[in-house]
C-alpha atoms as a PDB file:
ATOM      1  CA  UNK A   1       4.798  -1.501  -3.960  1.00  0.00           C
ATOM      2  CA  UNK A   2       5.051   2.744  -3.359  1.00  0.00           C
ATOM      3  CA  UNK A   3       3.957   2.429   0.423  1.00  0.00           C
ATOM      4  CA  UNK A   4       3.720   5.950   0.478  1.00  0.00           C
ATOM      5  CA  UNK A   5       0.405   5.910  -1.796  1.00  0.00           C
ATOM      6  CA  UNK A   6      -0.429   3.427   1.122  1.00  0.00           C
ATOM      7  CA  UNK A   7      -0.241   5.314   4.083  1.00  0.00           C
ATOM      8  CA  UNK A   8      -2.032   8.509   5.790  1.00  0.00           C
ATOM      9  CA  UNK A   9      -0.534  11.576   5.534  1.00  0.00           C
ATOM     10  CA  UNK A  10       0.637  13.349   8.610  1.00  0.00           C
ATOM     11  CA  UNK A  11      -1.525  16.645   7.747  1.00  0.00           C
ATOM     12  CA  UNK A  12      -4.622  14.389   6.422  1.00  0.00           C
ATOM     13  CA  UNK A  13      -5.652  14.112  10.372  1.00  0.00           C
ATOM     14  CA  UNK A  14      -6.467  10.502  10.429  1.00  0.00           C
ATOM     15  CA  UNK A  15      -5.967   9.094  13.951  1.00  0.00           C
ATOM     16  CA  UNK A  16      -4.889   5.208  14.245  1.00  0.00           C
ATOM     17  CA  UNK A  17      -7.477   3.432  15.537  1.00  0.00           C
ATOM     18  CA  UNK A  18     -10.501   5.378  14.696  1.00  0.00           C
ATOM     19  CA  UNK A  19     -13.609   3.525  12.952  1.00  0.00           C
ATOM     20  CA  UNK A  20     -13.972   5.259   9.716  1.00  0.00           C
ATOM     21  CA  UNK A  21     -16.701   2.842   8.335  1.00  0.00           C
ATOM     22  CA  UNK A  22     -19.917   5.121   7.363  1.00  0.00           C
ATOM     23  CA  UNK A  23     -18.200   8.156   6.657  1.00  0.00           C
ATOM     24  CA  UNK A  24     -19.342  10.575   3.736  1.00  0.00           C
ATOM     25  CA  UNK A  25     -16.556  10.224   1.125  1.00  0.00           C
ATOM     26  CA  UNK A  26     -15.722  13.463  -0.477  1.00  0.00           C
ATOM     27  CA  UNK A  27     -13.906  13.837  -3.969  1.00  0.00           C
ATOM     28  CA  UNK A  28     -12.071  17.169  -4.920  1.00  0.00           C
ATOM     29  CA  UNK A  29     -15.611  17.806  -6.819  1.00  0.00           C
ATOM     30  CA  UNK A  30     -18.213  16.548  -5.045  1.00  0.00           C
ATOM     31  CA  UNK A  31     -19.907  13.709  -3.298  1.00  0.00           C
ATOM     32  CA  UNK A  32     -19.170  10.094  -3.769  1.00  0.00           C
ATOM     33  CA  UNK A  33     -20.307   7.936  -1.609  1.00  0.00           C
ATOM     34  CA  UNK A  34     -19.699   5.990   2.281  1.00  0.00           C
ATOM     35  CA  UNK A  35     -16.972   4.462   3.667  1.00  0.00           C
ATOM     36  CA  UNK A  36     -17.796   0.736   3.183  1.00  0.00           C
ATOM     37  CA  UNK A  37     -14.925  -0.474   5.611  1.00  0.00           C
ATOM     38  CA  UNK A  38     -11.110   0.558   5.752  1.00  0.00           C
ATOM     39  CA  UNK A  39      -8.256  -0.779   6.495  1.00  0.00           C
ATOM     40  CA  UNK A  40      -4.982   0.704   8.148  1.00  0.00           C
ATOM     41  CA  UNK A  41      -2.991  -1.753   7.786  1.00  0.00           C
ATOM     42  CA  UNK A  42       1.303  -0.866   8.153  1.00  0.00           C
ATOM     43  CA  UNK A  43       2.165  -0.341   4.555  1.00  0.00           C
ATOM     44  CA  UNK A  44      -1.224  -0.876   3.013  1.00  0.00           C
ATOM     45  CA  UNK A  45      -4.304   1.276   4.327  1.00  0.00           C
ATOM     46  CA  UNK A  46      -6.931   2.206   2.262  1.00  0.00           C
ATOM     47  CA  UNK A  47     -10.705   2.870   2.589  1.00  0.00           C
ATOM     48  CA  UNK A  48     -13.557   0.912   0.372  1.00  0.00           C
ATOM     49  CA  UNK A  49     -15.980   3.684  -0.750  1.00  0.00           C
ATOM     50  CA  UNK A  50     -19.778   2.155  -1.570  1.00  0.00           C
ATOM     51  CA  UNK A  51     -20.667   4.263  -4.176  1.00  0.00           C
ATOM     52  CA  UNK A  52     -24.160   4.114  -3.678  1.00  0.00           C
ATOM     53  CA  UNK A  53     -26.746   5.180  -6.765  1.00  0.00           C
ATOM     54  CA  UNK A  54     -23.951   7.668  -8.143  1.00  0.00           C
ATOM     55  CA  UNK A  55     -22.858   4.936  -9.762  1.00  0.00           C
ATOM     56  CA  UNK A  56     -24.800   1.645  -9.747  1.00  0.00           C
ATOM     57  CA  UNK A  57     -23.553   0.489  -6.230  1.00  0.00           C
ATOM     58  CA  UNK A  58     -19.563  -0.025  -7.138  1.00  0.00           C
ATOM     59  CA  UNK A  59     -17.078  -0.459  -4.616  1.00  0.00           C
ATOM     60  CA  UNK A  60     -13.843   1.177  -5.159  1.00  0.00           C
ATOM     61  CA  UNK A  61     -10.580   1.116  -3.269  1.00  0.00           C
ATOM     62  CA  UNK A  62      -8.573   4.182  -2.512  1.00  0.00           C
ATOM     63  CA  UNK A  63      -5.372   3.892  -0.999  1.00  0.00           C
ATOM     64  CA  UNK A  64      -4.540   5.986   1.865  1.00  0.00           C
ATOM     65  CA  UNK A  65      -2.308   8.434   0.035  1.00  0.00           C
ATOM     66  CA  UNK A  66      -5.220   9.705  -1.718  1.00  0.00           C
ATOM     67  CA  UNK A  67      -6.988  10.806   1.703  1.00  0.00           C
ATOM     68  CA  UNK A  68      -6.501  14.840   2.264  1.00  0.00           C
ATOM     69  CA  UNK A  69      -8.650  15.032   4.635  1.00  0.00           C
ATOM     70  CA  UNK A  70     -10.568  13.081   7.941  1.00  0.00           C
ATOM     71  CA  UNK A  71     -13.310  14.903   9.383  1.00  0.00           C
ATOM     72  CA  UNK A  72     -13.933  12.996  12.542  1.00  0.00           C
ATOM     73  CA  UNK A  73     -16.928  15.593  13.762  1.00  0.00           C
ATOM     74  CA  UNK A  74     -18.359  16.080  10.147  1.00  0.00           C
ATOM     75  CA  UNK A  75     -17.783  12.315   9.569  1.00  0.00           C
ATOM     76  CA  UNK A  76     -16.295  13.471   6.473  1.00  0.00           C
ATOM     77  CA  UNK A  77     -13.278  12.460   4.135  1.00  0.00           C
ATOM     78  CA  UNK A  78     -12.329  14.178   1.742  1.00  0.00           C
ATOM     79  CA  UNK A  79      -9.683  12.425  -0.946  1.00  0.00           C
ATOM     80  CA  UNK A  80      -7.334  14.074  -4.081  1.00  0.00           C
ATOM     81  CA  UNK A  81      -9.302  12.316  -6.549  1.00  0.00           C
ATOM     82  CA  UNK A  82     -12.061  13.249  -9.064  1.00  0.00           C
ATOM     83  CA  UNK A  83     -15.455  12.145  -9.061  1.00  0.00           C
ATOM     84  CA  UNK A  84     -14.848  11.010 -12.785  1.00  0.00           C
ATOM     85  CA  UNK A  85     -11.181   9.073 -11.847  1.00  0.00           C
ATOM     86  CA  UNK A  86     -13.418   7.232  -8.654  1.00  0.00           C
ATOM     87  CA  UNK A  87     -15.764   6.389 -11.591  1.00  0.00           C
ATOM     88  CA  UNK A  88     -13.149   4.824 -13.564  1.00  0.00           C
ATOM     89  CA  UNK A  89     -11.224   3.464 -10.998  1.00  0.00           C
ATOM     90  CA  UNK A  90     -10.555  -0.297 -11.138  1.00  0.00           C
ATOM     91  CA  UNK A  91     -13.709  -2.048  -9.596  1.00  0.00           C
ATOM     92  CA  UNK A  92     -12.888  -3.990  -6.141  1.00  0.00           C
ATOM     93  CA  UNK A  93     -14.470  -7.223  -5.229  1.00  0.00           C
ATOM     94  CA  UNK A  94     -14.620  -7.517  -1.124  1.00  0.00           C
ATOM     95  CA  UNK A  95     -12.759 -11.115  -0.405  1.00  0.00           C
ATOM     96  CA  UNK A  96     -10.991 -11.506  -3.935  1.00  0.00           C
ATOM     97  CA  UNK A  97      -8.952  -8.568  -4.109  1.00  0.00           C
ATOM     98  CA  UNK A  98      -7.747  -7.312  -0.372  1.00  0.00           C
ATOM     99  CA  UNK A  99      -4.169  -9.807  -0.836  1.00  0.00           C
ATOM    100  CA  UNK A 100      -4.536 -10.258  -4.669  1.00  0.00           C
ATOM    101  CA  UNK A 101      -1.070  -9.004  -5.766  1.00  0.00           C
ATOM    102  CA  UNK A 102      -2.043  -8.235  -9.353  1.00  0.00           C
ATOM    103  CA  UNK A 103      -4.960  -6.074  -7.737  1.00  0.00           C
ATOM    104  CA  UNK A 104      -2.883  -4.172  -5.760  1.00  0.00           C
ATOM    105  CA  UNK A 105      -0.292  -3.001  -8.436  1.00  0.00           C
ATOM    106  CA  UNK A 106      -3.616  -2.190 -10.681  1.00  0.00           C
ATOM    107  CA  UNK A 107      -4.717   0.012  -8.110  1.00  0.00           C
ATOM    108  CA  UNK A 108      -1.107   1.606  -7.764  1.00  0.00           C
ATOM    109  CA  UNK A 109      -0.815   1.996 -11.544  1.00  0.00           C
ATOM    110  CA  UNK A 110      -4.143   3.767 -12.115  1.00  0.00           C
ATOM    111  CA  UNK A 111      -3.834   6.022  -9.324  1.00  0.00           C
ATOM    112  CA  UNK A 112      -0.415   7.222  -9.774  1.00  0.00           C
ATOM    113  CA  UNK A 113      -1.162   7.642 -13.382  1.00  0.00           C
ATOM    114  CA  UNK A 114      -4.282   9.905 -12.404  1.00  0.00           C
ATOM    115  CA  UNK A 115      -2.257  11.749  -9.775  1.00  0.00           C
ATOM    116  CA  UNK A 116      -3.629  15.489 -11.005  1.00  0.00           C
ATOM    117  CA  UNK A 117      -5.640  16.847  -8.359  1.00  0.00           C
END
């Protein structure tokens, strides 16, 4: 598993411990949705974005690595992902896939694939 797509980055300014759930979720070109719930997790933290109407309701799962940036007065982060590669991200099913192994390596795969912001 490449914990480091799994973790925040120093410079993204998340701070352990801080209750990201309703945040706006900003891609590198635009709007995307809310922070569903999140997890930070030790080697595998990631954020569930509700996508709203943008795209028929879909939950996706970004892992950590992804998040640039945490707004904590703006309520605001902002991830290194396209509107278009949240949009064909794998979908995520609350309760089936937070420990599904296959999943997890799905997730890894398509983001590392799509790294290109």
């Amino acid at each position: 598993m490449d914990t480091g797509m799994w973790a925040y980055a120093k410079s993204s300014g998340h701070v352990a411990g801080t209750d990201l759930a309703g945040f706006t979720v900003e891609a590198s070109d635009g709007h995307i949705g809310r922070i569903d719930r999140h997890s930070a997790d030790a080697g595998r933290s990631f954020i569930v974005v509700d996508t709203g109407p943008w795209i028929l309701g879909r939950h996706v799962l970004v892992p950590a690595g992804l998040v640039r940036e945490v707004d904590i007065q703006n309520e605001t982060v902002r991830v290194a992902a396209t509107k278009q590669q949240i949009k064909a991200s794998p979908d995520f099913e609350s309760g089936r896939h937070e420990d599904d192994v296959a999943f997890i390596r799905l997730i890894e795969n398509y983001y590392a694939a799509n790294r290109h912001v």
